[in-house]
C-alpha atoms as a PDB file:
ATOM      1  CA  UNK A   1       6.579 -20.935  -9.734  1.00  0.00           C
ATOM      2  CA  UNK A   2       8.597 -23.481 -11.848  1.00  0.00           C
ATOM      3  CA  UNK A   3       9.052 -27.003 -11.052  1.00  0.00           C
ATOM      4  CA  UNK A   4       9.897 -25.245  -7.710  1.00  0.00           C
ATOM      5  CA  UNK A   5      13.053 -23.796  -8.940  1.00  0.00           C
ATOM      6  CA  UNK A   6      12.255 -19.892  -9.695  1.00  0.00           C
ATOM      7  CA  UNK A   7      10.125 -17.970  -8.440  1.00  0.00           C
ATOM      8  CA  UNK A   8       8.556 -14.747 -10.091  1.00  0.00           C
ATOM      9  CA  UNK A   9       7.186 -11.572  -7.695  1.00  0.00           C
ATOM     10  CA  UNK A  10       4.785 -10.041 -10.268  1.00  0.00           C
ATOM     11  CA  UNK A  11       3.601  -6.516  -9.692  1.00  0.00           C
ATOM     12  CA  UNK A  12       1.178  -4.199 -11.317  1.00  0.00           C
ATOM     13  CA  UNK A  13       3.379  -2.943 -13.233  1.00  0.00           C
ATOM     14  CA  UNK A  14       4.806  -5.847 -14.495  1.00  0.00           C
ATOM     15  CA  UNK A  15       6.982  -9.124 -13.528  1.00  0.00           C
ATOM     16  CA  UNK A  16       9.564  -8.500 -10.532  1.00  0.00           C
ATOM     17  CA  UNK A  17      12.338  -9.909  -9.279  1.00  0.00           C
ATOM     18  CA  UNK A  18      13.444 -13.729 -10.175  1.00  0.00           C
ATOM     19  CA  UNK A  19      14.275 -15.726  -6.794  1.00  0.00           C
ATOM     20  CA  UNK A  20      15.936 -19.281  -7.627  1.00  0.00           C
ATOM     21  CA  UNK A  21      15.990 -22.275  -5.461  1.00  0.00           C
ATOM     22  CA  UNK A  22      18.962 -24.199  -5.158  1.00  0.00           C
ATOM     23  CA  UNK A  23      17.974 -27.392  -3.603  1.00  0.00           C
ATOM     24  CA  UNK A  24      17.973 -26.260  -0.192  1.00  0.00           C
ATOM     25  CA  UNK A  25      16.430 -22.796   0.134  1.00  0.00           C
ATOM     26  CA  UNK A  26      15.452 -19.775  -2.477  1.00  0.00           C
ATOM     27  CA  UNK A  27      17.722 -17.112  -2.752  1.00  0.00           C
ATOM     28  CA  UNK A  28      16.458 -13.617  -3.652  1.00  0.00           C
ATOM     29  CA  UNK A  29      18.304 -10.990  -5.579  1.00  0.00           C
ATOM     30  CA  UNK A  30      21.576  -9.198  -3.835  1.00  0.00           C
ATOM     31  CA  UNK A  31      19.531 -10.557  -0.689  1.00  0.00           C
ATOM     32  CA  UNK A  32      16.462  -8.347  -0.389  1.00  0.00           C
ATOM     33  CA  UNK A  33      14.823 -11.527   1.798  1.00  0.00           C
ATOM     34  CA  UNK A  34      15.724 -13.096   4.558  1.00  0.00           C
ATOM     35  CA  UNK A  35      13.836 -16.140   4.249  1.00  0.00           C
ATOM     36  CA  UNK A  36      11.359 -17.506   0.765  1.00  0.00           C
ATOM     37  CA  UNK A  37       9.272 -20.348   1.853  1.00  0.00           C
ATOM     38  CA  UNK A  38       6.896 -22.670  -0.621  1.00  0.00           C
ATOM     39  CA  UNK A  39       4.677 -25.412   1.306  1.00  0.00           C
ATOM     40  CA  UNK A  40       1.405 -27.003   0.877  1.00  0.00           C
ATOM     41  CA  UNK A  41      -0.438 -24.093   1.793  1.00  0.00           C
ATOM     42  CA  UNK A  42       1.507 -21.546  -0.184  1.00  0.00           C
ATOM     43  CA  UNK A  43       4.706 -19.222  -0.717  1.00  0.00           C
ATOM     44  CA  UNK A  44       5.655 -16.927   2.229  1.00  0.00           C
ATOM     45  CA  UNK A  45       8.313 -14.119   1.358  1.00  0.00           C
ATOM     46  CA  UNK A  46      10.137 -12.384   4.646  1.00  0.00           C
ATOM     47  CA  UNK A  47      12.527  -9.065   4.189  1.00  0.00           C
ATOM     48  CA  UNK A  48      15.230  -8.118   6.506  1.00  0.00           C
ATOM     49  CA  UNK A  49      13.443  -6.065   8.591  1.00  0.00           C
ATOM     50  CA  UNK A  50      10.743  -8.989   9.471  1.00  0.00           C
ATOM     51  CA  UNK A  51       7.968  -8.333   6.709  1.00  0.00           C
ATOM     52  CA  UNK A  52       6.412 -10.909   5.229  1.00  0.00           C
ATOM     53  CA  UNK A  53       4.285 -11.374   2.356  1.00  0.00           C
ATOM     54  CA  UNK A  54       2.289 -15.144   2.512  1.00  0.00           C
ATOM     55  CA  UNK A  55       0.805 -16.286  -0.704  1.00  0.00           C
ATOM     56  CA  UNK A  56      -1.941 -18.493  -1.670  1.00  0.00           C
ATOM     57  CA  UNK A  57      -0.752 -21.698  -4.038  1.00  0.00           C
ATOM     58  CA  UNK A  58      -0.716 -21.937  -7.221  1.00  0.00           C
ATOM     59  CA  UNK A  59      -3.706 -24.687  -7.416  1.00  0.00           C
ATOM     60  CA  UNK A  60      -5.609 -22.765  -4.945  1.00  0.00           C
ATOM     61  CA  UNK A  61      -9.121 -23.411  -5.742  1.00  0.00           C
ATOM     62  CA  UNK A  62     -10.477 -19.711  -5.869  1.00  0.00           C
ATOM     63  CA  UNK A  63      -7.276 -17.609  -5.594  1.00  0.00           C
ATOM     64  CA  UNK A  64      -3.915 -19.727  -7.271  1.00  0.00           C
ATOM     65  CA  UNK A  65      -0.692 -16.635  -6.480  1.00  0.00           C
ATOM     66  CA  UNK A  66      -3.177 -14.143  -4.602  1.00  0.00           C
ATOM     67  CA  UNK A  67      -2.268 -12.530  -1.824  1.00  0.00           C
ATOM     68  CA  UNK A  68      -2.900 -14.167   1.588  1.00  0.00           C
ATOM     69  CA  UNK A  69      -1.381 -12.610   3.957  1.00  0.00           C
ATOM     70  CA  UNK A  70       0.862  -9.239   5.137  1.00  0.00           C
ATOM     71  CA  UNK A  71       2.620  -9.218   8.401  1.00  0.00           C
ATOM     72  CA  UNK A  72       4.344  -6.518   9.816  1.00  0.00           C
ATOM     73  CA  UNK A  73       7.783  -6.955  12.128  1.00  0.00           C
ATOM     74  CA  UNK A  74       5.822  -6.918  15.294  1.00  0.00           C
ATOM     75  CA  UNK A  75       3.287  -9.331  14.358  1.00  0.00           C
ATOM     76  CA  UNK A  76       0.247  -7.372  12.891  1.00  0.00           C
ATOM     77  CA  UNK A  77      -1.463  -9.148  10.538  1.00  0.00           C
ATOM     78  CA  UNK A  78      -4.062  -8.446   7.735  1.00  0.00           C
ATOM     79  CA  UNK A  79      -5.448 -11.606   5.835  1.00  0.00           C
ATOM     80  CA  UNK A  80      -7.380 -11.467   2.058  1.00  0.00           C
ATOM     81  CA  UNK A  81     -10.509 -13.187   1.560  1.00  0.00           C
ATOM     82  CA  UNK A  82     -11.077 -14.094  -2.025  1.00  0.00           C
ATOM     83  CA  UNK A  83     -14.825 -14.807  -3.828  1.00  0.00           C
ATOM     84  CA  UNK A  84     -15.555 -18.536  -5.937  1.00  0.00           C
ATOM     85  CA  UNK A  85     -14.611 -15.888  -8.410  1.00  0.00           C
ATOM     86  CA  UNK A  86     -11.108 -15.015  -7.188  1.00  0.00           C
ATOM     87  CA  UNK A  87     -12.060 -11.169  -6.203  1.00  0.00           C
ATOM     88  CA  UNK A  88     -11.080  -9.362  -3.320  1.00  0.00           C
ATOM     89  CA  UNK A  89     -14.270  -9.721  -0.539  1.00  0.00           C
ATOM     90  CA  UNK A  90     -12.663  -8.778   3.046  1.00  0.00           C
ATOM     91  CA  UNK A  91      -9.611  -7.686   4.333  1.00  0.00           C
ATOM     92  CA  UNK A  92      -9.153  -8.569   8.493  1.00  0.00           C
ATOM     93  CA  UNK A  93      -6.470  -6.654  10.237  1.00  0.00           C
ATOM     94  CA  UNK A  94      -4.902  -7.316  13.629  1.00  0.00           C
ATOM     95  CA  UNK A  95      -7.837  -6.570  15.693  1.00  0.00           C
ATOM     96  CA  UNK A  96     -10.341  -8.352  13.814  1.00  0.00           C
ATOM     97  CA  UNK A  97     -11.545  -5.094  11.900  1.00  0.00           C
ATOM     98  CA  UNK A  98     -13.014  -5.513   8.285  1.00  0.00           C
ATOM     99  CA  UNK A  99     -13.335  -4.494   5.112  1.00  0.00           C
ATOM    100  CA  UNK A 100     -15.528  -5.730   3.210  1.00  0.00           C
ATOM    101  CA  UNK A 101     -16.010  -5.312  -0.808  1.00  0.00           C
ATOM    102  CA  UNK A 102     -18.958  -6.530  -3.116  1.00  0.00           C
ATOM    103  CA  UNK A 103     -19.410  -6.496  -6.695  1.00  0.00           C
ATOM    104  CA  UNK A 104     -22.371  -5.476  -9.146  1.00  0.00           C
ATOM    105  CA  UNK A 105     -22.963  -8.023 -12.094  1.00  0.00           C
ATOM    106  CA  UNK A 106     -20.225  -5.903 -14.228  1.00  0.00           C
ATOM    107  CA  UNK A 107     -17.642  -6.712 -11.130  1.00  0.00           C
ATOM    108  CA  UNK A 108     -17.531  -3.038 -10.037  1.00  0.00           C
ATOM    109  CA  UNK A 109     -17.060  -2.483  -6.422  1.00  0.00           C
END
């Protein structure tokens, strides 16, 4: 994020689409969201068909641009939990279900 006027999707394999803001609201390109939304507690992308993406912010203490949060369009949610060292340590879904990762001293899982 820039002065909160673009905003770059990255992905792993490589930087994605550029979404401006215009004063009043981001605009994505030839409209793949609905709605891009940047507050205090992060950056929340929606799509057309009600799937959102919610991100952590950028001076987030243990994971600044990581992945908080995927919704579905009926409401199921799975939420990222992040270590002091910004890796991946649980993933919740709907029902309260986890997954949970730990690391050696090399950071393998």
């Amino acid at each position: 994020m820039n002065s909160r006027t673009t905003v770059a999707k990255s992905a792993l394999w490589g930087r994605g689409p550029l979404y401006t803001f215009d004063g009043t609201a981001y605009t994505s390109p030839a409209g793949r969201y609905t709605a891009i939304v940047s507050t205090t507690a992060g950056i929340t992308i929606t799509d057309r068909s009600g799937y959102a993406e919610g991100y952590h912010p950028l001076n987030h203490a243990t994971a600044p641009g990581r992945l908080r949060s995927l919704t579905d369009r009926n409401g199921n949610n799975l939420t990222f939990a992040y270590d002091a060292q910004g890796r991946l340590t649980t993933v919740t879904d709907a029902l309260g279900r986890e997954i949970t990762y730990a690391y050696d001293d090399h950071d393998r899982i």
